[in-house]
Protein backbone atom coordinates (compact mmCIF):
# COMPACT_ATOMS: atom_id res chain seq x y z
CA UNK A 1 0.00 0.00 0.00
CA UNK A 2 1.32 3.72 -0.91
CA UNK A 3 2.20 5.97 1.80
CA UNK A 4 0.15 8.56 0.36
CA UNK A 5 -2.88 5.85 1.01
CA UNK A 6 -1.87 4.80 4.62
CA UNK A 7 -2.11 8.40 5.36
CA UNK A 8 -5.42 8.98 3.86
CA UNK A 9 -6.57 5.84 6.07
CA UNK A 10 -4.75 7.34 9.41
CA UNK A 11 -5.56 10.81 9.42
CA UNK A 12 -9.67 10.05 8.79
CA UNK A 13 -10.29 7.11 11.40
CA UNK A 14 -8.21 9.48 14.14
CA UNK A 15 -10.62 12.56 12.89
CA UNK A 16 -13.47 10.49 13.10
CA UNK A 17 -11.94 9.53 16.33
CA UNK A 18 -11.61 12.89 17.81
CA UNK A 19 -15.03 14.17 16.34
CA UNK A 20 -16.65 11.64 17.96
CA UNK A 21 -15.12 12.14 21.78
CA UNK A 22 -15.23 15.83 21.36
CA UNK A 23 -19.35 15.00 21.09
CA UNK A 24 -19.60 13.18 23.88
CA UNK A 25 -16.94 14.52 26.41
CA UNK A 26 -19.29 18.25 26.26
CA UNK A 27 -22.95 15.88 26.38
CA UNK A 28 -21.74 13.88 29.48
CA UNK A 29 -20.74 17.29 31.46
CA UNK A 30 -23.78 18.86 30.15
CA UNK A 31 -25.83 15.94 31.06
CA UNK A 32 -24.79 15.84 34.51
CA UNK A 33 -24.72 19.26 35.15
CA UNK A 34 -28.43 18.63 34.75
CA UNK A 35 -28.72 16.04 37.37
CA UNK A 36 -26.88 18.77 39.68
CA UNK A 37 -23.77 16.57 40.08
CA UNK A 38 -20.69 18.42 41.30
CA UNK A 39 -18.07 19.46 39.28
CA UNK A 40 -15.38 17.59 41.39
CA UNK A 41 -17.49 14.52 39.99
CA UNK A 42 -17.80 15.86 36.29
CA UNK A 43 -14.05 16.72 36.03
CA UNK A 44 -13.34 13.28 37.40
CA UNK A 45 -15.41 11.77 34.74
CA UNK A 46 -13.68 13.70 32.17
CA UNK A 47 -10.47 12.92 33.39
CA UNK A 48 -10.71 8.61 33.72
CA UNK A 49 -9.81 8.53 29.73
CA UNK A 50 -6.81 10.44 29.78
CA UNK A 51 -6.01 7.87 33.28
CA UNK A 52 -6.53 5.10 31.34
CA UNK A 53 -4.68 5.99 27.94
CA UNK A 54 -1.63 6.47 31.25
CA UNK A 55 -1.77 2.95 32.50
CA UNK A 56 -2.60 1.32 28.71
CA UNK A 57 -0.05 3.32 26.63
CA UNK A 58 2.91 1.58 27.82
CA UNK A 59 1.46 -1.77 27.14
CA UNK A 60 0.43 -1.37 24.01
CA UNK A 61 3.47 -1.66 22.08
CA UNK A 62 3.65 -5.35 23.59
CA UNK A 63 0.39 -5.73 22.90
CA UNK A 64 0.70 -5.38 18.91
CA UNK A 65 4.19 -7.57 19.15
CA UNK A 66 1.47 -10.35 20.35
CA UNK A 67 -2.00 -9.89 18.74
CA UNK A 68 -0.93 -7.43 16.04
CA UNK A 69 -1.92 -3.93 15.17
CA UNK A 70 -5.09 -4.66 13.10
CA UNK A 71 -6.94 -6.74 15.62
CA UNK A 72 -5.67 -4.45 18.35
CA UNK A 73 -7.47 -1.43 15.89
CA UNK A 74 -10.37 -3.24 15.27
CA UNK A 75 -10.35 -4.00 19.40
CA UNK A 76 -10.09 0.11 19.74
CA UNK A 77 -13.02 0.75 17.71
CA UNK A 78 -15.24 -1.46 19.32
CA UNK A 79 -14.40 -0.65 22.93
CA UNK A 80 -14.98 3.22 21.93
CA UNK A 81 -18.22 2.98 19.46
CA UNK A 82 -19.48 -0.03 22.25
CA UNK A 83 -18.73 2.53 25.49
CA UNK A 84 -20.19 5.59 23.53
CA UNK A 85 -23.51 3.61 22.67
CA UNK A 86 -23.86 2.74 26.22
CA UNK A 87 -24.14 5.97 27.47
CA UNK A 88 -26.96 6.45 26.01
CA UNK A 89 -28.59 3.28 27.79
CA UNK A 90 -28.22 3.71 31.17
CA UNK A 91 -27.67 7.14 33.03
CA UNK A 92 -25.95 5.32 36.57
CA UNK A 93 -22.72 7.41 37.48
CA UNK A 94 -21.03 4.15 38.23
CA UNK A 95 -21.59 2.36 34.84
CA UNK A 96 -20.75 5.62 33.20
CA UNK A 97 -17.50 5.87 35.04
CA UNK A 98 -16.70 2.39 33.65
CA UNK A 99 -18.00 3.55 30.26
CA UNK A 100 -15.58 6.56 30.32
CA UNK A 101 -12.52 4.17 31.48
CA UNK A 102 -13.12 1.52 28.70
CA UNK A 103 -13.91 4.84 26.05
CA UNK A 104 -10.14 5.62 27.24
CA UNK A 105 -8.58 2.42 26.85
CA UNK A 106 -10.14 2.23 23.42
CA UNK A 107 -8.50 5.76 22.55
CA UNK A 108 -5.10 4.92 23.68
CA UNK A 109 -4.52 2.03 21.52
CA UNK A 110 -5.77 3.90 18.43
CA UNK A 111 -4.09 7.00 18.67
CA UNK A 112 -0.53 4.89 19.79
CA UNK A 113 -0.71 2.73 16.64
CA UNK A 114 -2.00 5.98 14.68
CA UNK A 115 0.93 7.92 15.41
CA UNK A 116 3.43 4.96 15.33
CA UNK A 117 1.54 4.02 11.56
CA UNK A 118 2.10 8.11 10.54
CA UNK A 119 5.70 8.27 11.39
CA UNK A 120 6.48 5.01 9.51
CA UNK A 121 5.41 5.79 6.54
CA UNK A 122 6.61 9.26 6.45
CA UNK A 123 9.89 9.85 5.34
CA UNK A 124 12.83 12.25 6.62
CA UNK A 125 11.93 15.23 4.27
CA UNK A 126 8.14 15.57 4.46
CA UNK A 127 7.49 14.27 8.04
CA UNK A 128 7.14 17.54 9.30
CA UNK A 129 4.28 18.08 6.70
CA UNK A 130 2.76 15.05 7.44
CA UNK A 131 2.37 15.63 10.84
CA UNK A 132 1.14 19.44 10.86
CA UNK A 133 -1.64 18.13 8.65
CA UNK A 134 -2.44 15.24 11.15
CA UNK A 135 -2.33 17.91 13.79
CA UNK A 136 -4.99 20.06 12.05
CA UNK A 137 -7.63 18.21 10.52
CA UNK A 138 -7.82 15.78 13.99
CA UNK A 139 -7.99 19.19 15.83
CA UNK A 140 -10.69 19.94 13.24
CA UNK A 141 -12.40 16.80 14.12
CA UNK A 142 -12.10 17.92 17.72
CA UNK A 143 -13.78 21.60 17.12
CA UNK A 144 -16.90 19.89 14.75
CA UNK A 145 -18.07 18.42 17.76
CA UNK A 146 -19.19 21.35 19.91
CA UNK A 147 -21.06 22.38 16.91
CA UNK A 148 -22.47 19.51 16.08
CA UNK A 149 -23.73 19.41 19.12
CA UNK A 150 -26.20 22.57 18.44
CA UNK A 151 -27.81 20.86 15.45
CA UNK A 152 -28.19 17.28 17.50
CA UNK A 153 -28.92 18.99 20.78
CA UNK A 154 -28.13 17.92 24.09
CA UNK A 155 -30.64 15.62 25.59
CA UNK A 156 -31.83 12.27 25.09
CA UNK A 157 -30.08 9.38 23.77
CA UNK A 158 -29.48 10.74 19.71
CA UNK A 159 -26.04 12.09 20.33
CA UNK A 160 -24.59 9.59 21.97
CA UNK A 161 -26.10 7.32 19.32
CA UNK A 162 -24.84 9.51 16.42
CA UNK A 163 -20.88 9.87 18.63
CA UNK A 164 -20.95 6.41 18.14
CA UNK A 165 -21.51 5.76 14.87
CA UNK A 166 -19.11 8.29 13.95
CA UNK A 167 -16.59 6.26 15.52
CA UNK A 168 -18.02 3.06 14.05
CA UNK A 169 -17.38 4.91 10.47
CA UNK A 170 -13.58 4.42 10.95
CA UNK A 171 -14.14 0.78 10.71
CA UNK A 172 -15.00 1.69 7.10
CA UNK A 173 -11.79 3.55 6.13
CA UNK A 174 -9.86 0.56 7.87
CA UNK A 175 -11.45 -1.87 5.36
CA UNK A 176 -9.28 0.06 2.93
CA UNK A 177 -6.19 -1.23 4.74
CA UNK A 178 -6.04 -4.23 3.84
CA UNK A 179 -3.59 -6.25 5.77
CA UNK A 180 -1.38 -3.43 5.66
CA UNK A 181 -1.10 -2.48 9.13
CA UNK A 182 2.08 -0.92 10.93
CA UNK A 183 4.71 -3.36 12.53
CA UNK A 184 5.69 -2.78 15.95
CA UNK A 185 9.39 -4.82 16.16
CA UNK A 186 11.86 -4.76 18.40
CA UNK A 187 12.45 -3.55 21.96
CA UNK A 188 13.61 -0.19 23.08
CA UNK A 189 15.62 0.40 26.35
CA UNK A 190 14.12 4.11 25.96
CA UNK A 191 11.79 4.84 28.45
CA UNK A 192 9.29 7.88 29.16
CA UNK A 193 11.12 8.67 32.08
CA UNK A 194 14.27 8.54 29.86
CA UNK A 195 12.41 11.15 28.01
CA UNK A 196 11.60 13.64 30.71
CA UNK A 197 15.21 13.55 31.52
CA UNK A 198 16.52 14.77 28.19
CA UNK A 199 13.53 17.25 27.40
CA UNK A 200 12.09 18.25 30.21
CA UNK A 201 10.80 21.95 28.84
CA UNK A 202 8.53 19.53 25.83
CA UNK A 203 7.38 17.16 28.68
CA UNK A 204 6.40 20.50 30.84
CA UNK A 205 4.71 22.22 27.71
CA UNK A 206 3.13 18.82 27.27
CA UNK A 207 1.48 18.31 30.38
CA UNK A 208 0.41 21.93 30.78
CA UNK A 209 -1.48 22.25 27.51
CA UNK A 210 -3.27 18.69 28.35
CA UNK A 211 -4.18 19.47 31.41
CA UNK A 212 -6.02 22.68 29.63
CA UNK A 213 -6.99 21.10 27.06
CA UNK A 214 -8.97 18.65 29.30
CA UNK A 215 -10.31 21.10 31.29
CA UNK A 216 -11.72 22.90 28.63
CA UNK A 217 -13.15 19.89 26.63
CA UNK A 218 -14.90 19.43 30.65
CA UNK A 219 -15.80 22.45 31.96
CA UNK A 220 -15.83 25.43 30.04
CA UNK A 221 -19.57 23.90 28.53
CA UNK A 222 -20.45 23.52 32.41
CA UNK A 223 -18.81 27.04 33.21
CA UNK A 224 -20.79 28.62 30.61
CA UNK A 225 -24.11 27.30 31.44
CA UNK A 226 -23.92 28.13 35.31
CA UNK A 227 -23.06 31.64 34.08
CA UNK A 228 -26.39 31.81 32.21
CA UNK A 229 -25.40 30.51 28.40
CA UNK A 230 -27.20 28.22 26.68
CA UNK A 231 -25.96 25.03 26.33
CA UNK A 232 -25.36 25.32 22.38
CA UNK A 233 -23.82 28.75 23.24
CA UNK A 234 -21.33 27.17 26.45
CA UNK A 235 -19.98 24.34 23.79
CA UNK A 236 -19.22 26.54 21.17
CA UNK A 237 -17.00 28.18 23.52
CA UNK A 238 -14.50 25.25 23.01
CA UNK A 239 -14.56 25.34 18.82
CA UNK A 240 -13.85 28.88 19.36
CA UNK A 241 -10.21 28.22 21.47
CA UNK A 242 -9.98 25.02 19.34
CA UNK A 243 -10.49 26.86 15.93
CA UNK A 244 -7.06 28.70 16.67
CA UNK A 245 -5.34 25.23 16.84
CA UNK A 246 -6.50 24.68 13.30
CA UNK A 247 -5.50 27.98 11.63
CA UNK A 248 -2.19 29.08 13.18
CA UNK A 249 -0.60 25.66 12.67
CA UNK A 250 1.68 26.33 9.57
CA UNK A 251 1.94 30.27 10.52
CA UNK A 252 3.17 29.18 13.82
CA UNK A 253 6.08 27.24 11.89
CA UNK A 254 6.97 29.57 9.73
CA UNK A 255 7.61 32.18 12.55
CA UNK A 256 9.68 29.28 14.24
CA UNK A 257 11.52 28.93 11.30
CA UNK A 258 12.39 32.91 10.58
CA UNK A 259 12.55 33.84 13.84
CA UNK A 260 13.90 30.66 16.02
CA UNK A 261 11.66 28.40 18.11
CA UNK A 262 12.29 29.78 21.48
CA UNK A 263 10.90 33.23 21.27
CA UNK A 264 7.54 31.73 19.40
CA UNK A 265 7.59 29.45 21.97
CA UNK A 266 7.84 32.07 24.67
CA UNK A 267 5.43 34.41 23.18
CA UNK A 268 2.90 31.67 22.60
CA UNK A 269 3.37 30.37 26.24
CA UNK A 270 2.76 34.07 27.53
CA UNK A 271 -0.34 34.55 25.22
CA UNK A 272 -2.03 31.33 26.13
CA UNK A 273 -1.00 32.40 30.17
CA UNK A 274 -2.99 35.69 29.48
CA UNK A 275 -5.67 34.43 27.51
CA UNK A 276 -6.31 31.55 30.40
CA UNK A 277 -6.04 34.88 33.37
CA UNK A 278 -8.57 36.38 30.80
CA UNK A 279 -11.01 33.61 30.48
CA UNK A 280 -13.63 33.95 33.67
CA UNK A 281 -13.88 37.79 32.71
């Protein structure tokens, strides 16, 4: 299969991927702000993916060594569609926290084997293309959600229903694959804590801009509907911080390259530090 295709095939099932969890991340905060439920408990439920994809990720590697990467795909798509669907059978907080653990499990293995797939068949000279494209149309797939949500609404079992077909759609562009699915061979001494050591300002900038990113994706809907939005309003808040993700991609790299990475790194760090001081005014 032709690199061109295996990117075609990688790039849609992770942005069907991240339009999908972007959908239901805002609905389950929305939903139990409705039932009053605190927000300690709705940024805990937002938070058990991103705990899961931590314990999973390191095993997943040995996971495709045994099973492969296709079934181990086919296993990610069916624990996320399968999770997604259930929300939208049974409103108990315990089953949902379940839900939301086995949702992140799911997401772990796909984006891991994603992003493993991308940077194999990208070579040397274009993988910095190839990868600022990836960045943008899954953060596209990210921002669709909040607005989908205003034509689906926010009650009732359809968007939960429609989150996980979307997800079930990836299955589709996987059929495409063939057999052709990345090879994970060999074993690395390298660890993540090996990482940390030798970049610790990347694994800083990492965490940070997770940890708002997740908070956002949780709370700003919640935030905006206890200060008297409407819910379609409070979850277009979140395309509307995403939406800069999407356009300032390549102009971001083209000041890096002109003008050095450091001080575009410093002046983005100290505009996204205002702009998150700004926010509750």
């Amino acid at each position: 299969m032709s690199p061109r295709k295996s990117i075609i095939i990688i790039i849609a099932a992770v942005t069907a991927m991240g339009l999908s969890l972007s959908l239901s991340i805002p609905l389950v905060s929305l939903a139990l702000e409705r039932r009053d439920v605190g927000a300690d408990i709705i940024g805990l439920m937002g938070a058990l993916p991103a705990l899961a994809f931590i314990f999973v990720s390191p095993v997943v590697p040995r996971l495709t060594r045994i099973f492969g990467s296709g079934p181990l795909l086919w296993l990610s798509l069916i624990l996320c569609s399968g999770s997604i669907f259930g929300l939208a059978l049974d409103d108990n907080l315990i089953y949902w926290f379940i839900l939301r653990i086995l949702i992140g499990v799911g997401m772990s293995i796909l984006f891991l084997i994603a992003e493993t797939w991308i940077n194999q068949v990208s070579s040397d000279e274009n993988r910095g293309k190839i990868i600022g494209l990836y960045v943008t149309i899954l953060t596209m797939g990210f921002a669709s959600g909040p607005i989908l949500i205003n034509f689906l609404g926010t009650e009732g079992t359809k968007p939960f229903v429609i989150a996980s077909l979307i997800v079930a759609s990836a299955g589709v562009v996987f059929l495409f694959a063939g057999r052709n699915y990345p090879k994970f061979e060999g074993q690395s001494s390298f660890s993540v804590f090996s990482f940390i050591r030798i970049a610790p300002l990347i694994c800083a900038a990492a965490l940070l801009l997770s940890f708002f990113d997740g908070t956002i994706l949780t709370l700003l809907p919640v935030y905006g509907v206890r200060h008297e939005m409407s819910e379609g309003m409070a979850v277009l808040m979140t395309s509307t911080l995403l939406a800069g993700n999407i356009l300032l991609q390549f102009p971001i790299g083209w000041l890096a390259d002109k003008f050095g990475e450091k001080p575009i790194i410093l002046v983005c760090g100290l505009l996204g530090l205002t702009g998150a001081i700004l926010l509750p005014s």
